[in-house]
Protein backbone atom coordinates (compact mmCIF):
# COMPACT_ATOMS: atom_id res chain seq x y z
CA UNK A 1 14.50 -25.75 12.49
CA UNK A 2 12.42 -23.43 14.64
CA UNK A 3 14.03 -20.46 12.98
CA UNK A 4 13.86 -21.68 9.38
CA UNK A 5 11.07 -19.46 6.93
CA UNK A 6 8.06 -21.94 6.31
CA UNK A 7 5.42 -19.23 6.75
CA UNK A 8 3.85 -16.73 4.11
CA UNK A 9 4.54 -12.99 4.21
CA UNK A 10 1.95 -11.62 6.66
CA UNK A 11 0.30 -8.23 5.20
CA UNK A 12 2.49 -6.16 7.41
CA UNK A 13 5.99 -7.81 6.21
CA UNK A 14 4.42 -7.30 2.89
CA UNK A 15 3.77 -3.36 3.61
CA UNK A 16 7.36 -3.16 5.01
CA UNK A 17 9.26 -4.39 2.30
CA UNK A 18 7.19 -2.50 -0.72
CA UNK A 19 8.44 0.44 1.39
CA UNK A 20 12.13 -0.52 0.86
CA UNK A 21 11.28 -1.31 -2.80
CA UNK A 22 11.17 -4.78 -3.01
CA UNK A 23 8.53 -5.50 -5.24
CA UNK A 24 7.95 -8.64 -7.74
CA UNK A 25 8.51 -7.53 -11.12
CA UNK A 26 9.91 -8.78 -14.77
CA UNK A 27 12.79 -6.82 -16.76
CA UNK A 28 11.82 -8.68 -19.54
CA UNK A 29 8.31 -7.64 -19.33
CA UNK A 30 9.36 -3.64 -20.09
CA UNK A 31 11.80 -4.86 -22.49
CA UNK A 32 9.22 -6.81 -24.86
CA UNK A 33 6.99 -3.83 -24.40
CA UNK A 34 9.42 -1.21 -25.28
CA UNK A 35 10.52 -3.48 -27.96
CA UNK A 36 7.15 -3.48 -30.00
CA UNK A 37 6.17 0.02 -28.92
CA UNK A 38 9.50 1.78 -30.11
CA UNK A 39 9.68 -0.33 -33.36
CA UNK A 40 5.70 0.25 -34.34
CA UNK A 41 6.31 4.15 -33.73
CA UNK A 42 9.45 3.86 -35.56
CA UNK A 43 7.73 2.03 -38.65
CA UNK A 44 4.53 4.48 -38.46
CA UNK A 45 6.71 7.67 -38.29
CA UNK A 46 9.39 6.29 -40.71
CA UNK A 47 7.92 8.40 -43.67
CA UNK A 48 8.47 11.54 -41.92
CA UNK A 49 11.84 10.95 -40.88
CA UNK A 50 12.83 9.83 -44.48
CA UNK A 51 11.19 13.13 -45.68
CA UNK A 52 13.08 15.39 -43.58
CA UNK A 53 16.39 13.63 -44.01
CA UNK A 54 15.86 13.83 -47.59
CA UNK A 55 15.13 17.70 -47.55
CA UNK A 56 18.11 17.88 -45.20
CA UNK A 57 20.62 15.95 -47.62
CA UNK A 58 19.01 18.33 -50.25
CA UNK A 59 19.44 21.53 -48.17
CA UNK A 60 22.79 20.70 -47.70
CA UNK A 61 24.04 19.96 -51.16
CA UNK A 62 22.07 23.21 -52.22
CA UNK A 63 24.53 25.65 -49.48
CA UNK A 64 28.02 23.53 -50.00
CA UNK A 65 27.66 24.08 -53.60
CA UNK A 66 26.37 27.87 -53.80
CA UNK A 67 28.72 28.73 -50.69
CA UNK A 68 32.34 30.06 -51.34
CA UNK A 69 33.54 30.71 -47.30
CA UNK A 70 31.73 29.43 -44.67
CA UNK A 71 30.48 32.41 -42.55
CA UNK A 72 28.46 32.64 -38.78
CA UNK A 73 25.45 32.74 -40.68
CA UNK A 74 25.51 29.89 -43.04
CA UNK A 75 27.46 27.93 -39.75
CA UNK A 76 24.43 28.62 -37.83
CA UNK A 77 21.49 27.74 -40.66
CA UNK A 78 23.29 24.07 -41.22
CA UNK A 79 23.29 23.49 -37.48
CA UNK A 80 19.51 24.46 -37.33
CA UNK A 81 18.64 22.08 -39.85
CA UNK A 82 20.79 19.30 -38.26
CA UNK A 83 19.19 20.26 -34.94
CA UNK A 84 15.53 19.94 -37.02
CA UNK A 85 16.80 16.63 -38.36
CA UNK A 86 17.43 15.29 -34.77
CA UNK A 87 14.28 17.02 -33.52
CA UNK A 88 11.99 15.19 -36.34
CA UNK A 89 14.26 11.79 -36.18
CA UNK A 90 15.46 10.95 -32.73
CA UNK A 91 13.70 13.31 -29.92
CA UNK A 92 10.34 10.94 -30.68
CA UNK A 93 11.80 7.93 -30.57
CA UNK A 94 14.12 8.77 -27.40
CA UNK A 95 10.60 10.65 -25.56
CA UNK A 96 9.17 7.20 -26.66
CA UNK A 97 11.94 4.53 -25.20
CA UNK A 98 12.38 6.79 -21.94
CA UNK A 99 8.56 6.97 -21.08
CA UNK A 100 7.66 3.17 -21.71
CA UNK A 101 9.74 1.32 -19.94
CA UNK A 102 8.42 3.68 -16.87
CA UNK A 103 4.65 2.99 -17.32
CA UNK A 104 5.35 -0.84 -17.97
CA UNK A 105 7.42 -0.80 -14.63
CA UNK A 106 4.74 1.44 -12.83
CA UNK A 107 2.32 -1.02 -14.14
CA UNK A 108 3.97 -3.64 -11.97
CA UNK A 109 4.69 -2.15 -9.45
CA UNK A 110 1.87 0.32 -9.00
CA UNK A 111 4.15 2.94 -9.65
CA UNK A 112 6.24 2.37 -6.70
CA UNK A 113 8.81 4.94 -5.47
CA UNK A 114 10.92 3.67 -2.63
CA UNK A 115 12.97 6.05 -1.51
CA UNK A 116 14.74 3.33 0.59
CA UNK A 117 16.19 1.86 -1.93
CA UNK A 118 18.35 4.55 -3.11
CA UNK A 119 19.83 5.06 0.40
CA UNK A 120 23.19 3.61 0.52
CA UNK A 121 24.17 0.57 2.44
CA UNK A 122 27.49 -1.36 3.47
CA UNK A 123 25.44 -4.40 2.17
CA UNK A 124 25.71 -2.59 -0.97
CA UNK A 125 29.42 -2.25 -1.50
CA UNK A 126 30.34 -5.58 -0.02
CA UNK A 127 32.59 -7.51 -2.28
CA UNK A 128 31.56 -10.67 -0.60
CA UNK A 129 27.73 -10.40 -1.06
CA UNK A 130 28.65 -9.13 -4.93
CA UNK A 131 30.25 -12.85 -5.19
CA UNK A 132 27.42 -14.48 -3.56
CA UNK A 133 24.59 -12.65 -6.00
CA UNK A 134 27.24 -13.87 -9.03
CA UNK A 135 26.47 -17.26 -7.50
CA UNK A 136 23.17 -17.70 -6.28
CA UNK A 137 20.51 -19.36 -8.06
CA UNK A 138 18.94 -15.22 -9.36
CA UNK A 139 22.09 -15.19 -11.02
CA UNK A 140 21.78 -18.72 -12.94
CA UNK A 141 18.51 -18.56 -13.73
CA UNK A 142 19.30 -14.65 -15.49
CA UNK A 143 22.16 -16.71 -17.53
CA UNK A 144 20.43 -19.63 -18.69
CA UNK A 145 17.74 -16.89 -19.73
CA UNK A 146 20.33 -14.84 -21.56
CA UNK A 147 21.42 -17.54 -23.06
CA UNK A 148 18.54 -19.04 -24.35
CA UNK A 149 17.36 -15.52 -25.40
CA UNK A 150 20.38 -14.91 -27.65
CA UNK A 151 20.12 -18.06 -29.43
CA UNK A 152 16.27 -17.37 -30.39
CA UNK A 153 17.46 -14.09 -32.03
CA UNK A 154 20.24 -15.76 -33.54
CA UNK A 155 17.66 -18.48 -35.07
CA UNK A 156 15.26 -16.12 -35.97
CA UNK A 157 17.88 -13.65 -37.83
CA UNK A 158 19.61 -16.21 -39.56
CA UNK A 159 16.07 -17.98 -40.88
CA UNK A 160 14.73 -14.62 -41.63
CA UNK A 161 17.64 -12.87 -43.74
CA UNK A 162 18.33 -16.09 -45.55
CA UNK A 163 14.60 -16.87 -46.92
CA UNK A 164 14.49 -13.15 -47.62
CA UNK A 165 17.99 -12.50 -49.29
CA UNK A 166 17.51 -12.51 -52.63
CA UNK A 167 14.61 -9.81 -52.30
CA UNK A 168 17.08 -7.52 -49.66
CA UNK A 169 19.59 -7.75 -52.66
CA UNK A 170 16.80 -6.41 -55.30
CA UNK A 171 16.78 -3.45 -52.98
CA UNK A 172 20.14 -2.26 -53.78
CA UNK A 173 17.81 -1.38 -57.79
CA UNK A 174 14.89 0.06 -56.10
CA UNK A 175 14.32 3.83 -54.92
CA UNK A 176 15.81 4.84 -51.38
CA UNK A 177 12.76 5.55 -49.93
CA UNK A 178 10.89 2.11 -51.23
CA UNK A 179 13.77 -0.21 -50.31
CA UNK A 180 14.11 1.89 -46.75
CA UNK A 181 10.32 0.83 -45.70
CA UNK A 182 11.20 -2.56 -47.10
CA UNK A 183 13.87 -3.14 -44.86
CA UNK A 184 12.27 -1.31 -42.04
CA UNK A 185 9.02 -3.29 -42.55
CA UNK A 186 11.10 -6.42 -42.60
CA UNK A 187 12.87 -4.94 -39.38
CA UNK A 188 9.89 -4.97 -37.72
CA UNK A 189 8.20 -8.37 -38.77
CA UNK A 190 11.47 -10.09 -37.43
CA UNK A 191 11.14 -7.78 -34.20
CA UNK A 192 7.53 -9.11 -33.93
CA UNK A 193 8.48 -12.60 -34.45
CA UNK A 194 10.82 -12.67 -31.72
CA UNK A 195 8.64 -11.04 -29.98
CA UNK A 196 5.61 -13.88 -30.02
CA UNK A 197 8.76 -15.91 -28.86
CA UNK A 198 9.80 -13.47 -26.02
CA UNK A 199 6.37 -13.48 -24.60
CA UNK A 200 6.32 -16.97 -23.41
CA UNK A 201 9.77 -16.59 -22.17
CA UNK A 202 8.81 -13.12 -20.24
CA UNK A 203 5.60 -14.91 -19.06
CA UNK A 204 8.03 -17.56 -17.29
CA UNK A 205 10.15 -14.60 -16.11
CA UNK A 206 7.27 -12.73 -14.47
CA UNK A 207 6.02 -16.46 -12.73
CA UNK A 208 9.69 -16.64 -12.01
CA UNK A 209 9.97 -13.55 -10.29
CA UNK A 210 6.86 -13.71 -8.33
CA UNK A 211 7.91 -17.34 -6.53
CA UNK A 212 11.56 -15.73 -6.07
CA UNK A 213 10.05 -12.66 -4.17
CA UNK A 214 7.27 -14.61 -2.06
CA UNK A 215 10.46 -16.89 -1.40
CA UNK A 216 12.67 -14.32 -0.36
CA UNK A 217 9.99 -12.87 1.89
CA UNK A 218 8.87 -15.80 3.83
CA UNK A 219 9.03 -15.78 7.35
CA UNK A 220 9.80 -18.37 10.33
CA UNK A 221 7.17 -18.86 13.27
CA UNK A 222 9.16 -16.74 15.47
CA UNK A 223 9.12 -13.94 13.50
CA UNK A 224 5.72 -13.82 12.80
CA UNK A 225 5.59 -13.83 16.94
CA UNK A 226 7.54 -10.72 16.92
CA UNK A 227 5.73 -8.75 14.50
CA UNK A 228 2.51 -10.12 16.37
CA UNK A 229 3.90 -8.64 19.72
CA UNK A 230 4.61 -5.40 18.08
CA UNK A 231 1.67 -4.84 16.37
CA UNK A 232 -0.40 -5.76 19.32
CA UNK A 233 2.08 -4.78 22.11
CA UNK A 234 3.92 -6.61 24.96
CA UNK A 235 0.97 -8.77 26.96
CA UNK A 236 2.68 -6.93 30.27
CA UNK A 237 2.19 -3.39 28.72
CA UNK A 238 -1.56 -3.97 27.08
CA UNK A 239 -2.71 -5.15 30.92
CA UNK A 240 -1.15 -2.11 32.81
CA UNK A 241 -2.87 0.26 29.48
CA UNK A 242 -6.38 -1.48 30.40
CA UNK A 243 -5.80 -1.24 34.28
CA UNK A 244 -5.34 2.92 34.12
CA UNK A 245 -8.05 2.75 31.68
CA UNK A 246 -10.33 0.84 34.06
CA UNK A 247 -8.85 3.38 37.26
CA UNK A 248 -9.86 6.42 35.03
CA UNK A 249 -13.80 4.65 34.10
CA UNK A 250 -13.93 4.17 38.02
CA UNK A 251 -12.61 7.46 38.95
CA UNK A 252 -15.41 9.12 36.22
CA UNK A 253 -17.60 6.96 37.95
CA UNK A 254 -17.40 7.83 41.16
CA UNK A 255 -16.99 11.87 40.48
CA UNK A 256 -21.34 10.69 39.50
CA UNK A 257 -22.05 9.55 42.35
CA UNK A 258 -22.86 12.85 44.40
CA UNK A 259 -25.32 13.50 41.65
CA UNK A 260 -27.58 10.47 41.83
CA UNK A 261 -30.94 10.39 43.38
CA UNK A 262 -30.57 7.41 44.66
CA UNK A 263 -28.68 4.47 45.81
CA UNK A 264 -29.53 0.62 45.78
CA UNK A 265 -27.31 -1.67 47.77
CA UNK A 266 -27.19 -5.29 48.69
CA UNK A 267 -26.01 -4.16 51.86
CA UNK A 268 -22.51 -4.74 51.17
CA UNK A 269 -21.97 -6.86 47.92
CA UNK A 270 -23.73 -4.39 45.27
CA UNK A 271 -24.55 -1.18 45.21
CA UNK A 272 -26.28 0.69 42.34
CA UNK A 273 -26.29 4.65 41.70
CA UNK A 274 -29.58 5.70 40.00
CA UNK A 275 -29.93 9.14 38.55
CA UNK A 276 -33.68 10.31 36.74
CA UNK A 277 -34.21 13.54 34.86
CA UNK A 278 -37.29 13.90 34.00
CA UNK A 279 -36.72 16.53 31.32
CA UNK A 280 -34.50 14.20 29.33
CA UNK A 281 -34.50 10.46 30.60
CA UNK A 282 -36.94 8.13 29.64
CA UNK A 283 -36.01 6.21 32.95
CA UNK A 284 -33.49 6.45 35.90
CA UNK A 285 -30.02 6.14 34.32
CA UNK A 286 -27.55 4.21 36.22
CA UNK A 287 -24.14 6.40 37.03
CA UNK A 288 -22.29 3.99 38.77
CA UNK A 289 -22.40 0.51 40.16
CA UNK A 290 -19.83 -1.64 42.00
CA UNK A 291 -19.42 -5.02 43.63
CA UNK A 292 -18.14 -6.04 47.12
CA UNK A 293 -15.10 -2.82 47.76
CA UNK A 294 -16.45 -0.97 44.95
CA UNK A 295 -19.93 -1.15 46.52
CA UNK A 296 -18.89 -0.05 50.06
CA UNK A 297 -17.03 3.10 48.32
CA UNK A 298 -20.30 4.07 46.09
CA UNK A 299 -22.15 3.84 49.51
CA UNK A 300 -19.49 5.95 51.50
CA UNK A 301 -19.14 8.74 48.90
CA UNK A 302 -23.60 9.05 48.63
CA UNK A 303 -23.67 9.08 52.48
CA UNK A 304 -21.10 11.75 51.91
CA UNK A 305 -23.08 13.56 49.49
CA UNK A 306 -26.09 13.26 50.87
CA UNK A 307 -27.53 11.02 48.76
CA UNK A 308 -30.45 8.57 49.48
CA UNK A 309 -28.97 4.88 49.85
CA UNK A 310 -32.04 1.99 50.02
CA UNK A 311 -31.52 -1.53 50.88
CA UNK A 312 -33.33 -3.72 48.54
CA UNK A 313 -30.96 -7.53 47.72
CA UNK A 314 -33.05 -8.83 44.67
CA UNK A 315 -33.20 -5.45 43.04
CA UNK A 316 -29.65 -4.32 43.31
CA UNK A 317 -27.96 -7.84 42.18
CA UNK A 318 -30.26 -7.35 39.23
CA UNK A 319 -29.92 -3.60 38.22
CA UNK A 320 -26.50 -4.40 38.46
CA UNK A 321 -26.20 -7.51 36.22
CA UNK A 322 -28.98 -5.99 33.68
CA UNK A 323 -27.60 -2.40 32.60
CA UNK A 324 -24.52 -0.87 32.63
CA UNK A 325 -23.15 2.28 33.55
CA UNK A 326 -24.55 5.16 31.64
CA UNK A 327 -27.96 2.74 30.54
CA UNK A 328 -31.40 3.15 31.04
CA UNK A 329 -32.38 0.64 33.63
CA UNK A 330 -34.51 -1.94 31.64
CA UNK A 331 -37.99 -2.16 31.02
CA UNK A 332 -38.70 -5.11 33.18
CA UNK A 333 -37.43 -2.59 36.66
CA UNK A 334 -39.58 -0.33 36.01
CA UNK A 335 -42.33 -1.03 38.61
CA UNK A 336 -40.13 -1.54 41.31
CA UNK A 337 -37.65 1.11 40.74
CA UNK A 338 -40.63 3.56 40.84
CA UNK A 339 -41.90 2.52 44.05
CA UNK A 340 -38.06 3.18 44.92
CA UNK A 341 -38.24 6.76 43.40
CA UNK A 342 -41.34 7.65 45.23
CA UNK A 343 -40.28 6.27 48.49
CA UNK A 344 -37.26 8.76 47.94
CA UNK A 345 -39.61 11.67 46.87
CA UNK A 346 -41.41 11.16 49.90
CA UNK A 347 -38.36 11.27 52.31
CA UNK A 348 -37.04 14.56 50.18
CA UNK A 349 -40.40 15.93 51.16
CA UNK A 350 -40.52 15.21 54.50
CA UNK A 351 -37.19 16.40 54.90
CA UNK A 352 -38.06 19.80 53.39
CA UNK A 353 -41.11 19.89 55.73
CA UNK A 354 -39.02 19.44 58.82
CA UNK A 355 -36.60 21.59 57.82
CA UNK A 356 -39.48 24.64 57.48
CA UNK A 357 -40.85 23.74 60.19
């Protein structure tokens, strides 16, 4: 039960499998769109198309009648004028059919291109998964669909061509061209009825498809461990990253020490490194501080340097738990740290005076 998929997608299983392709998204959606798109384009360009198949039937009359042996010449003006014909009557409609079922797709899917999925697989060309997909509940729900689909149109055709028969049999008396946009027109108000019908039924597909996917991507508790881990690394790893982080801050640290002015110890629990310029410090800065071992090696390495080391408890446990390394000491110091600073400038001076002297 443990490893059974209760839990939502996280974001990052979500990422991952948009990558592979797998996206939510309804078929019947970019049918019913390239349905009504092709068949409104169809009936608004119908006129021309009639027009140039006319001139074409014309044209061609006109050459087989006046032409006594077929020659390149007359071979190669009858297959421009087909190739016109096509041009004018089937390169629209095909531009038409192959670009919108791409944009309502891309619409969907945010015009996803996964260049996972076209890698092949052994999943791909296993016979037994093939009989499982035949099987699974996709597969029933896309034949119950069918199904009902077909026997919509069927209803739908057989209402519409009987209450209308009488008038498509007037048509067989009328012109070419004004029975042609009858029936076309009449094409195209059954395509639109089925198509008021198709929307509700694409509407449930695109709900369908939507539960199927978050379905298919759910995950179980101990997955959403392991992506957890990976994302924010083993607990082991992370503690020995922030360990050599901390040895590299203490290792900076102490490379400051030489440079302080002074430093304030408690004599062996705290010890503060205090460093003032006066050309672009408000106030000392502190450049290092430690507690207990860290203390006693701040201490050894400004004895080393040369550096002024004052004992003073109350106001090294309090630099140290006020301000932090690279900080102004606060506002509150700033009395007693100066008495500090000029007991120091008073031993640098009488250290130079000896020295001269």
């Amino acid at each position: 039960m443990s490893d059974s998929k209760t839990e939502k997608a996280t974001p990052k299983k979500r990422k991952d499998e948009r990558k592979k392709g797998n996206v939510p998204q309804s078929k019947d959606i970019t049918s019913l769109v390239s349905l009504l798109v092709v068949f409104s384009v169809l009936k608004m360009i119908f006129p021309y198309i009639y027009g140039a198949a006319k001139r074409f039937i014309i044209f061609i009359m006109g050459e087989v009648a006046t032409i006594d042996v077929f020659t390149d010449s007359t071979i190669n003006s009858l297959v421009g004028e087909v190739v016109k014909l096509l041009v004018i009557a089937i390169v629209p409609v095909l531009i038409i059919s192959a670009v919108i079922p791409i944009i309502s797709t891309g619409a969907q899917t945010r015009f996803l291109f996964a260049s996972e999925s076209l890698k092949p697989t052994l999943d791909k060309f296993n016979p037994i998964n093939g009989i499982k997909r035949m099987f699974s509940i996709r597969s029933s729900v896309e034949l119950v669909k069918n199904l009902i689909k077909i026997t919509i149109i069927t209803v739908i055709l057989y209402k519409f061509i009987y209450a209308r028969f009488t008038e498509i049999a007037k048509m067989l008396f009328v012109e070419p061209l004004q029975s042609s946009i009858y029936l076309l027109d009449a094409v195209v108000k059954m395509v639109y009825m089925v198509s008021i019908i198709f929307i509700f039924v694409a509407g449930l597909d695109y709900l369908y498809q939507r539960w199927e996917y978050e379905r298919k991507i759910k995950m179980s508790k101990q997955e959403i461990k392991e992506e957890f881990k990976q994302m924010e690394g083993d607990p082991q790893i992370k503690g020995k990253i922030k360990q050599k982080q901390r040895e590299m801050a203490t290792a900076r640290m102490m490379q400051a020490v030489p440079t302080a002015d002074v430093v304030i110890r408690n004599p062996t629990h705290f010890a503060v490194a205090l460093k003032y310029d006066t050309e672009t410090d408000r106030a000392p800065v502190v450049v290092a501080k430690g507690q207990d071992e860290l203390a006693l090696r701040i201490v050894a390495v400004a004895e080393k340097a040369g550096v002024y080391i004052i004992e003073d408890r109350p106001l090294a446990r309090a630099i140290y738990a006020t301000a932090e390394v690279k900080m102004e000491i606060p506002y509150a110091y700033y009395t007693a740290i100066a008495e500090v600073f000029a007991l120091v400038y008073s031993i640098r001076n009488n250290d130079k005076d000896k020295k001269r002297n």
